[in-house]
N, C-alpha and C. Protein backbone atom coordinates (compact mmCIF):
# COMPACT_ATOMS: atom_id res chain seq x y z
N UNK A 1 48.82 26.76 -11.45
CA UNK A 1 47.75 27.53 -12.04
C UNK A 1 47.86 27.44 -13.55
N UNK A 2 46.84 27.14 -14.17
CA UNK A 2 46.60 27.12 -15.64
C UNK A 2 46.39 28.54 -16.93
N UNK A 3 46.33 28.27 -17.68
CA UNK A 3 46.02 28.98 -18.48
C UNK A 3 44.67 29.32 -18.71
N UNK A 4 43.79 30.08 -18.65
CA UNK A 4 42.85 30.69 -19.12
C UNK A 4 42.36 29.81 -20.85
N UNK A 5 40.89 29.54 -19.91
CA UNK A 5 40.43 29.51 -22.07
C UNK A 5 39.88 30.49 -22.50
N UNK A 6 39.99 30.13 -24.13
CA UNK A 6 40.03 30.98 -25.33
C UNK A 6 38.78 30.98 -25.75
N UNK A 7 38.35 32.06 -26.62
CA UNK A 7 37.48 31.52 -27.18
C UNK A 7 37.84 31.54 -28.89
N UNK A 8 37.61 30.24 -29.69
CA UNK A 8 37.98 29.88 -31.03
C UNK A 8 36.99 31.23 -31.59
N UNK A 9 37.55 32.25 -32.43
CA UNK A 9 37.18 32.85 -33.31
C UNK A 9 38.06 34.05 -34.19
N UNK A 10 37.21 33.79 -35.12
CA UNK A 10 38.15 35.40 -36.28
C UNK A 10 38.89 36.32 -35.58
N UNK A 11 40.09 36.46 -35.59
CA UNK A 11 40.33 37.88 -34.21
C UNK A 11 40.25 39.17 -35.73
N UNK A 12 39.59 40.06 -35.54
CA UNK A 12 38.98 40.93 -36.07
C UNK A 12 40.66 42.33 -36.16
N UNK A 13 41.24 42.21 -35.22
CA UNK A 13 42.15 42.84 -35.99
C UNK A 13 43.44 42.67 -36.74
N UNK A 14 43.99 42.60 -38.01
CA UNK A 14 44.28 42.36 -38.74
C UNK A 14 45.86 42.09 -38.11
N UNK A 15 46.62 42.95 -37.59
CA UNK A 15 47.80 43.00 -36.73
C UNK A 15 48.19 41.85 -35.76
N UNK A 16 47.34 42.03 -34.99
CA UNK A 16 46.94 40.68 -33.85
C UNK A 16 46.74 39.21 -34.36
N UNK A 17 45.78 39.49 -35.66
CA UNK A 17 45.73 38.41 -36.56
C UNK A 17 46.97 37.27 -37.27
N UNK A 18 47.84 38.37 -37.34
CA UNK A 18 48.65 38.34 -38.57
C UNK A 18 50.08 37.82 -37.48
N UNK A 19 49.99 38.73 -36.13
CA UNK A 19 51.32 38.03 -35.32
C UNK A 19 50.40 36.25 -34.83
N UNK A 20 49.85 35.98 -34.51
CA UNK A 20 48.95 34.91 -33.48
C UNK A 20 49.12 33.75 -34.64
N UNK A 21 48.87 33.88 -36.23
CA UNK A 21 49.00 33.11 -37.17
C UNK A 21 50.97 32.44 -37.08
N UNK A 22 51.57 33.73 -37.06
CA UNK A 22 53.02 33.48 -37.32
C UNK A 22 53.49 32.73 -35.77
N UNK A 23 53.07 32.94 -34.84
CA UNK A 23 53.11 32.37 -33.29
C UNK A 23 52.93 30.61 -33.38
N UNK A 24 51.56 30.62 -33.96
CA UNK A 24 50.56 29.19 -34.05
C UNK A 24 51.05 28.39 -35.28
N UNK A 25 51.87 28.80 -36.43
CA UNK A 25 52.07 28.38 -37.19
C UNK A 25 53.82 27.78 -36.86
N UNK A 26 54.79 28.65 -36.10
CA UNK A 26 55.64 28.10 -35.82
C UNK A 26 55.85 26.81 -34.87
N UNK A 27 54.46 27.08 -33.75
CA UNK A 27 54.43 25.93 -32.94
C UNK A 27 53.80 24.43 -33.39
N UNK A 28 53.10 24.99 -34.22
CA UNK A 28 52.46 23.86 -35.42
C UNK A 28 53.68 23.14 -35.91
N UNK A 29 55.28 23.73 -36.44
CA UNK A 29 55.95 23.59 -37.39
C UNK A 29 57.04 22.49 -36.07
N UNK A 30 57.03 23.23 -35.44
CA UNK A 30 57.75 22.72 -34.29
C UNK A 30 57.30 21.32 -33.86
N UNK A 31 56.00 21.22 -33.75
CA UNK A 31 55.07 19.92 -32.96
C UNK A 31 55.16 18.62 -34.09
N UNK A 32 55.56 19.25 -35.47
CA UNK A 32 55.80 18.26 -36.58
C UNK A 32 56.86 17.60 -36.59
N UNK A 33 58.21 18.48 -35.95
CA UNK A 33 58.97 18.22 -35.95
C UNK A 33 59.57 17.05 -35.24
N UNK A 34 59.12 17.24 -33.96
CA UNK A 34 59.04 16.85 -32.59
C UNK A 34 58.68 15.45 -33.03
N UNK A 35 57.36 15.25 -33.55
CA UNK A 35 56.74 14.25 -33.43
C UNK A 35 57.56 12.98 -34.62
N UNK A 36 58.04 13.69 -36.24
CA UNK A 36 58.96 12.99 -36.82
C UNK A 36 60.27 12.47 -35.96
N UNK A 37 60.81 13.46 -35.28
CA UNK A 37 62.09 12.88 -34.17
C UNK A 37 61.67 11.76 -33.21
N UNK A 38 60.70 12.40 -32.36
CA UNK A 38 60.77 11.08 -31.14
C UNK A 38 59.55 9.68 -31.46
N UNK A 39 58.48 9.81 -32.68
CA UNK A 39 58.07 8.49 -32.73
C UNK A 39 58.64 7.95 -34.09
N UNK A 40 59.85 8.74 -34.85
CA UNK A 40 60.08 7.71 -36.38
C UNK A 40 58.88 7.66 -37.22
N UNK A 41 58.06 9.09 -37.18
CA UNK A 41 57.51 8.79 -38.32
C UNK A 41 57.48 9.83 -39.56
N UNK A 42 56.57 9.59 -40.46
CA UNK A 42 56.91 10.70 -41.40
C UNK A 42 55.39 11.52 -41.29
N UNK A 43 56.32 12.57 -41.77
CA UNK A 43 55.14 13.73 -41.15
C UNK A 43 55.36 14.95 -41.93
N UNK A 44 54.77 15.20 -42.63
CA UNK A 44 54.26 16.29 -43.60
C UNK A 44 53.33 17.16 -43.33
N UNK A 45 53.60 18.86 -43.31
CA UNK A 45 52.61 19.63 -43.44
C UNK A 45 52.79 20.69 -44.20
N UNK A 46 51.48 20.91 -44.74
CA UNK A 46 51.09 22.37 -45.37
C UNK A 46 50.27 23.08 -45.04
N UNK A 47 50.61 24.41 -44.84
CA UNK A 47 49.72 25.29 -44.46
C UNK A 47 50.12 26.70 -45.65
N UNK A 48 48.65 27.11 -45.53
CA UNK A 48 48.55 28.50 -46.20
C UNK A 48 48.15 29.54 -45.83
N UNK A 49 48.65 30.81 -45.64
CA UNK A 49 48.29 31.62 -45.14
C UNK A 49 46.80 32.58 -45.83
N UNK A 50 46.28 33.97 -44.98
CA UNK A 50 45.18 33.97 -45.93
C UNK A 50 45.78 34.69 -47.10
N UNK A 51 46.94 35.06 -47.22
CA UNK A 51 47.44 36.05 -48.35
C UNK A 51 47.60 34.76 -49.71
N UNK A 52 47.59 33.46 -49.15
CA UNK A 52 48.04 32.55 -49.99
C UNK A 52 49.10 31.78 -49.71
N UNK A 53 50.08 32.30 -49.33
CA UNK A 53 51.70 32.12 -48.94
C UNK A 53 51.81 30.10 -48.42
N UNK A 54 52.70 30.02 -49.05
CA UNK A 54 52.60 28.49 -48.20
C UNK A 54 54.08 28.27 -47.60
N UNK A 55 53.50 27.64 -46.89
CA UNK A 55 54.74 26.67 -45.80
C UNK A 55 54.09 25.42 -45.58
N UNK A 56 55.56 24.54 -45.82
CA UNK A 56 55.35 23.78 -45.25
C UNK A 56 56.81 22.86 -44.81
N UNK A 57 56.34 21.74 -44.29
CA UNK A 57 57.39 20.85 -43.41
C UNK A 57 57.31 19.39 -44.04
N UNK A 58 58.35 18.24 -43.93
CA UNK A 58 58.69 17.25 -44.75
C UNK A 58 59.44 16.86 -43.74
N UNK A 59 59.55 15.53 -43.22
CA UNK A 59 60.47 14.93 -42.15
C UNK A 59 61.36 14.11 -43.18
N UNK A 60 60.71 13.92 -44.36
CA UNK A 60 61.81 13.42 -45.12
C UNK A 60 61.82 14.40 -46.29
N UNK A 61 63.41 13.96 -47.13
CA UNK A 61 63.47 14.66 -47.99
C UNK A 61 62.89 14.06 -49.37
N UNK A 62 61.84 12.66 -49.39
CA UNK A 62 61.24 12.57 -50.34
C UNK A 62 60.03 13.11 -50.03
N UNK A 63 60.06 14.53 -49.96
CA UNK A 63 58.06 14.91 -49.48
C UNK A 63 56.89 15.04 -50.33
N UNK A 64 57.77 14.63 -52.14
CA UNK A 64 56.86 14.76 -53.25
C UNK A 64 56.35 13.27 -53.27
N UNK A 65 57.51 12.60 -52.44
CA UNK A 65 56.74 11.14 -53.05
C UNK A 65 55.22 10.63 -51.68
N UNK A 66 56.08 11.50 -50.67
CA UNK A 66 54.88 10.86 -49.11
C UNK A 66 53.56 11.82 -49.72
N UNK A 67 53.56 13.09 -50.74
CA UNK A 67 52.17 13.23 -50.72
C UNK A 67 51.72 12.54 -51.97
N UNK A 68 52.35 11.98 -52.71
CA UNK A 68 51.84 10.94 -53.60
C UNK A 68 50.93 9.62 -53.41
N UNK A 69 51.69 9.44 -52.33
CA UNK A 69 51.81 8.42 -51.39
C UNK A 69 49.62 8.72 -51.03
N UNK A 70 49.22 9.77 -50.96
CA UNK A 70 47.60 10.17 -50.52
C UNK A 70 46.73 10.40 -51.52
């Protein structure tokens, strides 16, 4: 048995909002990871939250030069 779909939109309360971002953003962080380990490649992300806040991920430790690199 599957998962239920979603429907893509604003979730309107701020709480719910705010855990579902930190949930989706770790599995985001994770899936980067994953993907630098098992295909050898390089893989960079940034994300910002709506407060501003950034994170992000670098499979290598030159990550100033791979976004140069765009």
């Amino acid at each position: 048995m599957g998962r239920g779909k979603i429907v893509i939109r604003r979730i309107d309360n701020s709480t719910s909002r705010q855990v579902t971002f930190s949930k989706r953003r770790n599995g985001l962080l994770k899936k980067a990871k994953e993907l630098s380990i098992l295909c050898d490649a390089e893989v960079g992300l940034i994300i910002f939250s709506s407060t501003g806040r950034l994170y992000d991920y670098a499979s290598t430790s030159k990550d100033e030069e791979m976004l140069l690199r765009w």
